[in-house]
Structures are given as C-alpha cells and as structure tokens.
Protein backbone atom coordinates (compact mmCIF):
# COMPACT_ATOMS: atom_id res chain seq x y z
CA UNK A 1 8.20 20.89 28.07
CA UNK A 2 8.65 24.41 29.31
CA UNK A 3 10.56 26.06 26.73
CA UNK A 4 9.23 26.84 22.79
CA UNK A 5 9.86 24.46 20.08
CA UNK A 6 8.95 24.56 16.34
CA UNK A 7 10.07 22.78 13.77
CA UNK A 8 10.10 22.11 9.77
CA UNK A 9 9.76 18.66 8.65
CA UNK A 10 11.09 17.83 5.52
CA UNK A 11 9.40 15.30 3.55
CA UNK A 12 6.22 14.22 1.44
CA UNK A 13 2.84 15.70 1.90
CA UNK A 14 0.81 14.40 5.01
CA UNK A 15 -2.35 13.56 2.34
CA UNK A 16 0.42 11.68 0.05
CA UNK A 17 -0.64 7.76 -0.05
CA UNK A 18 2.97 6.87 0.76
CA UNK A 19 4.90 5.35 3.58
CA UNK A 20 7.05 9.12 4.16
CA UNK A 21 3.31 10.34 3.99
CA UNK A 22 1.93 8.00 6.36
CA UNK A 23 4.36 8.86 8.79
CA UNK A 24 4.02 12.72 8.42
CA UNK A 25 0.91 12.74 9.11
CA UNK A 26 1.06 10.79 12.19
CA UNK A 27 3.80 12.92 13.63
CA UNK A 28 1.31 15.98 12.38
CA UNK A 29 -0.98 14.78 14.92
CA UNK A 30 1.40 13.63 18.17
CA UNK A 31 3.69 16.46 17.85
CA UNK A 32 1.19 19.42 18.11
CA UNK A 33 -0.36 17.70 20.99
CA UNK A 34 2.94 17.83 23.01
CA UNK A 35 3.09 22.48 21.93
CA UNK A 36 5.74 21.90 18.96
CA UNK A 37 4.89 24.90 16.40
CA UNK A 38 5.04 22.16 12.77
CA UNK A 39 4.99 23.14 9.38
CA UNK A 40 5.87 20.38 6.93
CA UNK A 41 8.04 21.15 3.62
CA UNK A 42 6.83 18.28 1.13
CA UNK A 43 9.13 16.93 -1.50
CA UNK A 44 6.37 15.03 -2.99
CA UNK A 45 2.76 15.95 -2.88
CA UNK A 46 2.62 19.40 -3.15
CA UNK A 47 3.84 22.07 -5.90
CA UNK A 48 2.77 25.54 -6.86
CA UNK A 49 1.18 27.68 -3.90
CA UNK A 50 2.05 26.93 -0.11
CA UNK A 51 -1.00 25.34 1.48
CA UNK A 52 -2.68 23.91 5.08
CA UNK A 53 -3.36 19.92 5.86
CA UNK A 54 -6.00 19.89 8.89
CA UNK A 55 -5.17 17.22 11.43
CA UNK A 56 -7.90 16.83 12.97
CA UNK A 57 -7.58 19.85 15.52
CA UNK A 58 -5.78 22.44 13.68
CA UNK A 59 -4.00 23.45 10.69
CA UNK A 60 -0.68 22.29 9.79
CA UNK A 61 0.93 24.71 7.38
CA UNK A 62 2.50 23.17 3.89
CA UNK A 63 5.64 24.87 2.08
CA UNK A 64 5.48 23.41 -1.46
CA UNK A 65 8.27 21.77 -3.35
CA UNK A 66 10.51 23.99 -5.39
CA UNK A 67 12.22 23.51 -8.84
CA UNK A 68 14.44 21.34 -7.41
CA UNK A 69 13.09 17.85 -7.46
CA UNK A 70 14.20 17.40 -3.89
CA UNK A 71 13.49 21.18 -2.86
CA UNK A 72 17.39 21.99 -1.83
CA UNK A 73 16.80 25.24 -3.80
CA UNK A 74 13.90 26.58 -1.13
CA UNK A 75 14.58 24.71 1.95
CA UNK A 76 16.67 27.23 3.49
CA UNK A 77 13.79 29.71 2.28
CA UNK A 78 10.81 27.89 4.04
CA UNK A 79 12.94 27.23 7.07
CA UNK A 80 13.85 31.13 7.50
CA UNK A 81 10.57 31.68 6.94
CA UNK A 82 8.71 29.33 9.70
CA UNK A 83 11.63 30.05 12.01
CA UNK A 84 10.91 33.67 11.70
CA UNK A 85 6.65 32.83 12.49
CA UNK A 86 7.92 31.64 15.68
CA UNK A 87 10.96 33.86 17.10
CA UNK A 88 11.93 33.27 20.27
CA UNK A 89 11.50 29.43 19.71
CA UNK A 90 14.03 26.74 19.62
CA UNK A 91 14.36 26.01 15.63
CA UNK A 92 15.20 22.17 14.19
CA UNK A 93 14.57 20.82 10.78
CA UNK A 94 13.50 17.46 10.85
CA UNK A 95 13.98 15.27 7.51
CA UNK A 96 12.13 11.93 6.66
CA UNK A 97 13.91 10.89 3.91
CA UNK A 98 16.82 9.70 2.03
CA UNK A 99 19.82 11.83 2.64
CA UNK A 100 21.72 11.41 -0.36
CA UNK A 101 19.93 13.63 -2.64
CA UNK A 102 20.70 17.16 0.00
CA UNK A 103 22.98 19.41 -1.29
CA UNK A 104 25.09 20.68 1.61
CA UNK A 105 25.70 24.03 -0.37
CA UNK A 106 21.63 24.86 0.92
CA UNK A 107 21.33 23.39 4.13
CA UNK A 108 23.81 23.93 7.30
CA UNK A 109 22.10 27.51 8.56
CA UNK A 110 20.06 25.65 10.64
CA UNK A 111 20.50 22.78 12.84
CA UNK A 112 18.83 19.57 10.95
CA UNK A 113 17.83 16.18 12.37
CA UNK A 114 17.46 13.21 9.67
CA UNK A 115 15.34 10.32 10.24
CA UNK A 116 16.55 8.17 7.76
CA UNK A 117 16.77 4.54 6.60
CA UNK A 118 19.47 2.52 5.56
CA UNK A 119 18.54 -0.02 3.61
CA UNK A 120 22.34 -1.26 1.92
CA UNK A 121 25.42 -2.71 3.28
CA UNK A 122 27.57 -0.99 4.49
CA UNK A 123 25.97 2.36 5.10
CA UNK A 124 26.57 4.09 1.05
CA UNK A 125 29.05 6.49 1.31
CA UNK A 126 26.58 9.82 0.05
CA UNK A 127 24.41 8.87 3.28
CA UNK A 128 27.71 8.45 5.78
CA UNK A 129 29.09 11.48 4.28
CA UNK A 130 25.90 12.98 5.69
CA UNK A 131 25.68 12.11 8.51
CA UNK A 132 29.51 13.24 9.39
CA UNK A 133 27.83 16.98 8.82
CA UNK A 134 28.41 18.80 12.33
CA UNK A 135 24.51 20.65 11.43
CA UNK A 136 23.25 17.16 11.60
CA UNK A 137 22.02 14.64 14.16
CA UNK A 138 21.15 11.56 12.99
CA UNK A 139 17.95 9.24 13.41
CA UNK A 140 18.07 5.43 12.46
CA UNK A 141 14.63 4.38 11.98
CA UNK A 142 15.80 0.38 12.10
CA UNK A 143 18.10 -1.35 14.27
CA UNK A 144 20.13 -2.73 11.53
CA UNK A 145 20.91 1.32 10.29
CA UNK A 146 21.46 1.86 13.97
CA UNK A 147 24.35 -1.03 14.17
CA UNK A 148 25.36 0.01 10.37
CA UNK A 149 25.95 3.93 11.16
CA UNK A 150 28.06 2.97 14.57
CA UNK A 151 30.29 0.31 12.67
CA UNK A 152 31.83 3.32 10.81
CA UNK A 153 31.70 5.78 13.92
CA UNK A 154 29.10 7.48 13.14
CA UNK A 155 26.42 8.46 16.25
CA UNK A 156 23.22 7.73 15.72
CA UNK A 157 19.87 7.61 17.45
CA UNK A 158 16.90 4.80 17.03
CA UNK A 159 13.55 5.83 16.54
CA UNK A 160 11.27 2.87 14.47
CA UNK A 161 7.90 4.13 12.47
CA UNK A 162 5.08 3.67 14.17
CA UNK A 163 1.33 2.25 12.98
CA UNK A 164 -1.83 3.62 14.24
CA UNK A 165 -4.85 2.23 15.65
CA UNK A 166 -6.12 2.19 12.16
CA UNK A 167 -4.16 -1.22 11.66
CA UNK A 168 -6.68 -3.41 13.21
CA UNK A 169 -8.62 -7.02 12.11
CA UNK A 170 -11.27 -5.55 9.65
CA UNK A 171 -13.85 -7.86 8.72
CA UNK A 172 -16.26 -5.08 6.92
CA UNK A 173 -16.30 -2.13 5.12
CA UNK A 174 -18.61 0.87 5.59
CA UNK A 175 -19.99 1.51 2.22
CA UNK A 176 -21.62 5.36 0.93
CA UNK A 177 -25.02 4.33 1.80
CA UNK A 178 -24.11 3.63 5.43
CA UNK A 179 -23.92 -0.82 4.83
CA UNK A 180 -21.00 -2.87 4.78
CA UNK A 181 -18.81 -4.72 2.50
CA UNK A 182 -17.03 -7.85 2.80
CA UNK A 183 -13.10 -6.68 1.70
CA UNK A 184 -12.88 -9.20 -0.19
CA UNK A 185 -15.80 -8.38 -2.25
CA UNK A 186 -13.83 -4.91 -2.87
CA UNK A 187 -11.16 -6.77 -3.87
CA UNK A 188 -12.79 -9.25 -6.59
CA UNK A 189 -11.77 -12.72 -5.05
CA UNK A 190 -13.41 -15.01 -3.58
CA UNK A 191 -13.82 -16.33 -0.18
CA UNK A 192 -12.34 -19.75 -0.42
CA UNK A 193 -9.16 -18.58 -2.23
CA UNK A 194 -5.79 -18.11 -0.73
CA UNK A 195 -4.80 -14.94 -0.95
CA UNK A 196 -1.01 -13.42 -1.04
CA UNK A 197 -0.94 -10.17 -1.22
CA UNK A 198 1.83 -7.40 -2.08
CA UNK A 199 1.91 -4.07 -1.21
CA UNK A 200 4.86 -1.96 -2.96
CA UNK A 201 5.77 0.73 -4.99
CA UNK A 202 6.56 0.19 -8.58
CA UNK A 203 9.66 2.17 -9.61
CA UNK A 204 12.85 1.99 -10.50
CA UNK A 205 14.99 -0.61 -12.23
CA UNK A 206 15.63 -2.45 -11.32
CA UNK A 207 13.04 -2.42 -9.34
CA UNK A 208 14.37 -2.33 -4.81
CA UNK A 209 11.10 -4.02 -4.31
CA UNK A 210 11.96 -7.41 -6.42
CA UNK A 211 9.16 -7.46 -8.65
CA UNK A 212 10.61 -9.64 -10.75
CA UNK A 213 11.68 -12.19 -8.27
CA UNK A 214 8.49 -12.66 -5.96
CA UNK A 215 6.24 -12.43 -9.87
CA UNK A 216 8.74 -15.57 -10.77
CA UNK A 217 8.22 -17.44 -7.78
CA UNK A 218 4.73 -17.02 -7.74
CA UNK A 219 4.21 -18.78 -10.80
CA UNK A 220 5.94 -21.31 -9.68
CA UNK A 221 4.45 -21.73 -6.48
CA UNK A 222 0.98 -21.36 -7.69
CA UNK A 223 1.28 -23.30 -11.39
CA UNK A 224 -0.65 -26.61 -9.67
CA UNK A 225 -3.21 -24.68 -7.20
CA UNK A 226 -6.30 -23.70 -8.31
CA UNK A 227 -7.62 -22.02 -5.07
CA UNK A 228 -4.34 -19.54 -4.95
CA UNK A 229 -5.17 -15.89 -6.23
CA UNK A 230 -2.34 -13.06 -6.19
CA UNK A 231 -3.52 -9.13 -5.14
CA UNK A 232 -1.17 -6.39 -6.32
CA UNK A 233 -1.78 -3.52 -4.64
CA UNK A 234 0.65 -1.15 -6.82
CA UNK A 235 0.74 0.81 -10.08
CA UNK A 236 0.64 -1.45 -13.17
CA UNK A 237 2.96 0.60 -14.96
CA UNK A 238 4.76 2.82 -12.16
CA UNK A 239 6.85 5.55 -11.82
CA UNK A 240 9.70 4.52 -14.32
CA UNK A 241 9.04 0.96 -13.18
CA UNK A 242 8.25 -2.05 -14.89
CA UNK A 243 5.26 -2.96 -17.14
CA UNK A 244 4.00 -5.31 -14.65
CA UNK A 245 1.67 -7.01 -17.47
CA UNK A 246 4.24 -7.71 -19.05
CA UNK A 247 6.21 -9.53 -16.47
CA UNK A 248 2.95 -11.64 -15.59
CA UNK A 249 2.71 -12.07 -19.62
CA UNK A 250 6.61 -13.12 -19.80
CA UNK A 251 5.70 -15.67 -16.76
CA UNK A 252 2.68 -17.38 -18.30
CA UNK A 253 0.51 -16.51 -15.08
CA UNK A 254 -3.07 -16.38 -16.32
CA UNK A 255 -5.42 -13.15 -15.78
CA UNK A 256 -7.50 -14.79 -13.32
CA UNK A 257 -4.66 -15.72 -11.17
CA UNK A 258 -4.11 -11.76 -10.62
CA UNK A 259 -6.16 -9.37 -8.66
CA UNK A 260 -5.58 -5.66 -8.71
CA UNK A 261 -6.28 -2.63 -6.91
CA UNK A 262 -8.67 -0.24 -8.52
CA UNK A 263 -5.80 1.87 -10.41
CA UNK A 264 -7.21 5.57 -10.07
CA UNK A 265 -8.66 4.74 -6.58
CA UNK A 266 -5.03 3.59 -5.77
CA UNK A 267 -3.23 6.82 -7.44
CA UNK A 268 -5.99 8.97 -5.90
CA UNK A 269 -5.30 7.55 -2.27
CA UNK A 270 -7.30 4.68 -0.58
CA UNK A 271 -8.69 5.61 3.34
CA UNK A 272 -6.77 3.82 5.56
CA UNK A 273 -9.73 2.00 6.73
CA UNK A 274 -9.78 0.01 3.30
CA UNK A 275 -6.51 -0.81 3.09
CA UNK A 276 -6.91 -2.65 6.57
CA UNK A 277 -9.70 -4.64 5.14
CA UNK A 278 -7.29 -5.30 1.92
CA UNK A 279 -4.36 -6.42 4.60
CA UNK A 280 -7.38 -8.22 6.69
CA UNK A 281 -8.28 -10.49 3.80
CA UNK A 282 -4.98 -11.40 2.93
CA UNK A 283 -3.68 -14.82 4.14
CA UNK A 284 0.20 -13.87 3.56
CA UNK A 285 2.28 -10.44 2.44
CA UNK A 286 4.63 -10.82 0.63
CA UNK A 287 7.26 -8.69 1.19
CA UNK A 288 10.54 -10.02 -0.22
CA UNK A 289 12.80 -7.06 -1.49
CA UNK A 290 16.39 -6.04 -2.43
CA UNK A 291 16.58 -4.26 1.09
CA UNK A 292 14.46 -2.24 3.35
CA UNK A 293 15.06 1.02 5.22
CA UNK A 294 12.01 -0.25 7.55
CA UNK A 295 9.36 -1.55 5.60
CA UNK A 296 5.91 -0.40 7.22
CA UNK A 297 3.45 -2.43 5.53
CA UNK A 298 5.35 -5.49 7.27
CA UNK A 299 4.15 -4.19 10.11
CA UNK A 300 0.84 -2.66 9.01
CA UNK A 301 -0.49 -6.29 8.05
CA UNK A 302 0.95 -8.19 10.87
CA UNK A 303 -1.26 -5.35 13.34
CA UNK A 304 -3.90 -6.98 11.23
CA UNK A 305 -3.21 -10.20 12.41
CA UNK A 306 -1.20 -11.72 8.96
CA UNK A 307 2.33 -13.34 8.63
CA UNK A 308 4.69 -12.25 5.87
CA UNK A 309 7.25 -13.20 3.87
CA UNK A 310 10.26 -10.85 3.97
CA UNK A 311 14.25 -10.93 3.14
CA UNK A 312 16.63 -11.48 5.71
CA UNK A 313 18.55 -8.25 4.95
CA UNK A 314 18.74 -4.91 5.94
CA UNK A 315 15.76 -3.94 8.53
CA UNK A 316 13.14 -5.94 7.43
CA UNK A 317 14.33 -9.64 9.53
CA UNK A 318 13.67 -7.12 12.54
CA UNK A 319 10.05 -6.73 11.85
CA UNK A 320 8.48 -10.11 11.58
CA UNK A 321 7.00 -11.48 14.50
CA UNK A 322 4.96 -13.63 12.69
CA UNK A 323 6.21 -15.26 9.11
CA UNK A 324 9.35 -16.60 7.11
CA UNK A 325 12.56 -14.75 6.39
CA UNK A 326 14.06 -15.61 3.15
CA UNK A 327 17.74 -16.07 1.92
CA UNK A 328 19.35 -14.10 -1.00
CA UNK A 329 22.63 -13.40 -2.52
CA UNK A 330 24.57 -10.08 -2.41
CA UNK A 331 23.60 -7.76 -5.71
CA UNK A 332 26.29 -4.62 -5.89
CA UNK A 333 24.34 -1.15 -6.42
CA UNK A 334 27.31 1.17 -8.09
CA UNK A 335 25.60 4.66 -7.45
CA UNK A 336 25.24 3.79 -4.09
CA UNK A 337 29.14 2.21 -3.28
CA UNK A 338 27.22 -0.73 -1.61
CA UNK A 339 25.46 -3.90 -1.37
CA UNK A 340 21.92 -4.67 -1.97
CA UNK A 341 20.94 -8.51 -1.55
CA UNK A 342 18.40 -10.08 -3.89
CA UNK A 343 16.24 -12.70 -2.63
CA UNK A 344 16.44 -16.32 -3.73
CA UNK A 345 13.83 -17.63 -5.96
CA UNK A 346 13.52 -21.19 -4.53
CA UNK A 347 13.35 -19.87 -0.99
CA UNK A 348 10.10 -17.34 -1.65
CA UNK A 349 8.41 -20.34 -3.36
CA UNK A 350 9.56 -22.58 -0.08
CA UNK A 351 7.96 -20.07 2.53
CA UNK A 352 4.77 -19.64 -0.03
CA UNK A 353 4.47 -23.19 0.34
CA UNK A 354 4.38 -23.41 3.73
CA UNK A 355 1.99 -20.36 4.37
CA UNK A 356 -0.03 -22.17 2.48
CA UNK A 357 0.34 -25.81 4.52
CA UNK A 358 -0.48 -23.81 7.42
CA UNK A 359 -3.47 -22.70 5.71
CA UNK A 360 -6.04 -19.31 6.25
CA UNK A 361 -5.49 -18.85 9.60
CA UNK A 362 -5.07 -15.70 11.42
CA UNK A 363 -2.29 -14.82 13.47
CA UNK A 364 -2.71 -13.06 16.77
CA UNK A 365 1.38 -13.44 17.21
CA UNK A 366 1.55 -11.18 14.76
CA UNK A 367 -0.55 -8.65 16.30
CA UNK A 368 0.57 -8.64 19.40
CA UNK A 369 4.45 -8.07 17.72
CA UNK A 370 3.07 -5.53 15.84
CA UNK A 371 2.03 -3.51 18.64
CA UNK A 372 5.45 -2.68 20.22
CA UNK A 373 5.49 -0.14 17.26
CA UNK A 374 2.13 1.37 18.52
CA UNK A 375 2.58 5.48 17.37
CA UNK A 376 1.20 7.00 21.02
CA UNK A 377 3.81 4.27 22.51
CA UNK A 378 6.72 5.00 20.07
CA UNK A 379 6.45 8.58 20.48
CA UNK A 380 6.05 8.64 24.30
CA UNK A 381 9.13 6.50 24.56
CA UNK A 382 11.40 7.25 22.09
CA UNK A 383 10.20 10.58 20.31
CA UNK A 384 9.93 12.53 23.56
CA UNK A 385 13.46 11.46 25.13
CA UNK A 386 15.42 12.10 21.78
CA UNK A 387 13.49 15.45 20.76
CA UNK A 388 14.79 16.35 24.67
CA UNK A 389 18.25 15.76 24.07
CA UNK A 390 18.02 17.41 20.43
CA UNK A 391 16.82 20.39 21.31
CA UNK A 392 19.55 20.46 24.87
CA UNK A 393 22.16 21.21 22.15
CA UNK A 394 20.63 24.44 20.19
C-alpha cells in the first residue's frame, strides 16, 4: 500500500468483553501492521474523557461515547477531528455495528463503510434504508446478509469475523502463583459430567438469544440424567433481560443442575485464555437463537475442538462444521418490519440427546472448520482486497 490511509472505527471499546469488542481489537492489531492511521470511536465501553487502548505495539487512540446512546451527536466531531491528525490521508469511517440506530442527519460528511449483520428475514427496512445511502458501502459479515442485501438490490461486500489463535484445545489454566488449573475446576463441575454450555448475552425481551427456549428444553432433556450439568456463562439478571433464576425456578431445574460463571469476574472481563478452557471443557454449545448476525462463539468453541447446537436461520447454519442445526417457526419482530424464527423446543432436546449418545468426545472436524475463519487469513484475503477497492473510490 503506497498511498496514506486512516480510519475511524465505529463501535465498542477494544477492552469491552463483547463480540463488537472482540473484533475491534483484533482489527486494532492487523490493521496498524498493514500503515492504516486507527482510532476507534466506542459506543459502548468508554464515556467521559477520550482515552488510548495499547495493542501490543502501540497506542490506539479512543474517542468516547457522547450523550447520545449511540454517539450520532459526536461522530461527525471525532471523525473531523482524526481526519484532521492525519491530512493528506485517505479518510473512511468504518462501523461494526447495527445500522439502524444512525441518524443520517450526523453522518454523510464523510465516506462510511458498515460491517454489519443481518440477522432477520428479509433484510428490516431501517438497515436497507441504510445501506441505499450513496456515503455508504456496505460489508456483510455472513453469507446469508450477503444473499439477503442482493435480493433487494442492494451491493454488498462479504467479510466473516475472524477468531484468533487464542481459540485453541486448553487443557490447563495458568494460575497467579505460576501452577495450573484444570478448567473445569474453575468452573465447579466435575470431571465425569456432561457438560453443555451457553455463551450469550442476556438482554432484551424477549430475549434474540432464546433463553427461554434452550432453559425449557434443557429440563427436559436433562430431567432423567444425573451426570448432565448446564454452564451459563451470562449475566443472571442482564441488561433489561430476564431474571434467569427465575426461569430455572419456573422450570423446576434444581441448583445443582446449573453452573455459573463467576458474576463480577464475568462483568469485569474474563482473559481470553480462560474462556478457551471454559469452551475446552464443554462437551456441546448450545447456541440455539431467534437469529444471528454471525454468531462468534459458534465458532470460538468449535476452534476448540466442540460441536454445537445452533438454529437453522439467519447466519448461524453457515458456521457449524461440526454439530446439529435445529428447526423453528417464523416469530414476526414489528420494530424491525421482519421475521425472526424461534427455535423448536422438541428439536433442541432431539440434538441434546444425541450430543449426548455420541458422548465426551472431542471434535477435530470442528477445528479444522473453524480455522477457515483464522483472523491473519481473513484479513489477508478478504480485508486487504475490499479495503483496496474502498479506498479506489475516495
């Protein structure tokens, strides 16, 4: 790359324990390496004073979030501003996030490239609408958004997340004093029990991620097995989510059927590292939702060599290489003008039942699917080539 490139991405924090955050901070790392001047504005993560996130190599400069929740009121600001740090370089906002809550009235005064998921059928009408912007290119991050965004006309590129080496078979921990722990030992359960384990945010309601649903299955599923423990690794309570106590209460699924993250070590932000030994110990994710924009910790436990359970809608059938895709029926969402699809009870509790016939074993299918989304691989590949023709057109 010749030529000078900088760039403002728009989403949550690179330190926030969150998918978006995940992902920041990955591309915080590849894109410096290839001379792109980054600054990130977070949406989430971040208020009051501007700040720095090191990397690993250098510091990556943070524009807070405004008074807007979704930081339309200072975006235009914080773009001016990093633009103007780096004149005489080719300028492009980047987004990682849902579209639907920009207001057009502060963006269009720079050109703006969304990464975004679709996660309904058709593509909602606030995200098309979008996307028809003549400031914006668009970036599917799933195949299915890909297909979704051309069957109304709309142009759109495909870049998938990618995982890191991070996401590897962990068998140990390295504890403060230098040893090692077992994961499972972290975890409280034992090592004869079956293990399913679900990793997803708690918010909303209802809730996208079917809390309700895969909670009701599992005590069907696991009413007549003693050796069958559940790990939650989520909020009890959420972000105007559900009481998940409750629910278990409401479902008769006793206390020592349930496992659950350590809550303020969860909130505060677990090391990657950990949460690899939490997927490693798991015998099956499940990952049954309402619909997925992508769905990374599909991919994050398969790299660590364990099927999941996911719904056959939206991206998330595209992800398993390894595991059992589950049925649902079509649920209408009327803010968003389109159709969700909730998965079907029986079927969760079918493919439960037969990760469990096939028993703790790992799955090196899995793992090697997995790593076709390598990050070094899906940057080099995809990243570079679309970034190219991006920045032809400004």
């Amino acid at each position: 790359m010749s030529e000078s490139r900088s760039m403002l991405w728009y989403s949550n924090s690179p330190f926030s324990p969150t998918g978006y955050g995940v992902q920041t901070a990955m591309m915080m790392k590849l894109l410096p390496k290839d001379n792109y001047k980054v600054a990130v504005a977070c949406n989430y993560g971040l208020e009051g004073p501007n700040s720095h996130w090191n990397n690993g190599s250098e510091m990556i400069p943070l524009y807070a979030r405004g008074n807007d929740m979704w930081s339309n009121d200072t975006i235009t600001a914080h773009a001016w501003h990093w633009n103007n740090m780096n004149k005489g370089s080719k300028f492009l906002i980047m987004t990682l996030f849902d579209v639907w809550v920009f207001d057009k009235r502060h963006w269009g005064k720079y050109p703006v490239a969304c990464w975004t998921p679709v996660d309904h059928t058709p593509v909602p009408s606030p995200v098309s609408d979008w996307a028809r912007n003549e400031f914006v290119t668009t970036i599917a991050m799933s195949k299915f958004g890909k297909a979704q965004y051309e069957a109304l006309g709309i142009e759109a590129e495909y870049i998938p997340h990618g995982i890191e080496k991070v996401w590897q078979p962990t068998k140990f921990l390295k504890t403060a004093d230098g040893g090692e722990m077992n994961p499972r030992k972290f975890m409280k359960v034992e090592d004869d029990q079956f293990v399913i384990g679900i990793n997803a945010a708690n918010k909303g309601f209802p809730s996208r991620k079917a809390w309700a649903e895969n909670l009701l299955a599992y005590s069907i599923f696991a009413k007549d097995k003693k050796d069958v423990v559940l790990y939650l690794h989520t909020d009890i309570v959420g972000q105007g989510g559900s009481n998940l106590l409750d629910l278990i209460k409401s479902l008769g699924i006793p206390d020592d059927k349930v496992k659950w993250v350590d809550q303020y070590a969860y909130r505060s932000g677990l090391p990657q590292e950990v949460v690899a030994g939490i997927y490693s110990s798991m015998d099956v994710l499940l990952a049954t939702s309402y619909g997925e924009g992508f769905g990374i910790p599909v991919l994050e436990a398969q790299a660590c060599e364990v099927p999941v359970i996911v719904s056959d809608c939206a991206a998330s059938p595209e992800l398993v290489g390894d595991g059992w895709k589950v049925g649902g029926q079509l649920f209408w969402n009327p803010p968003m003008k389109a159709w969700y699809t909730i998965p079907n009870v029986d079927e969760i509790v079918d493919a439960l039942n037969q990760a469990y016939k096939r028993g703790r074993k790992k799955s090196k299918k899995a793992r090697e699917f997995a790593l076709q989304y390598d990050a070094d691989l899906v940057y080099e590949t995809m990243w570079k080539p679309v970034l190219d023709k991006i920045y032809s057109k400004i």
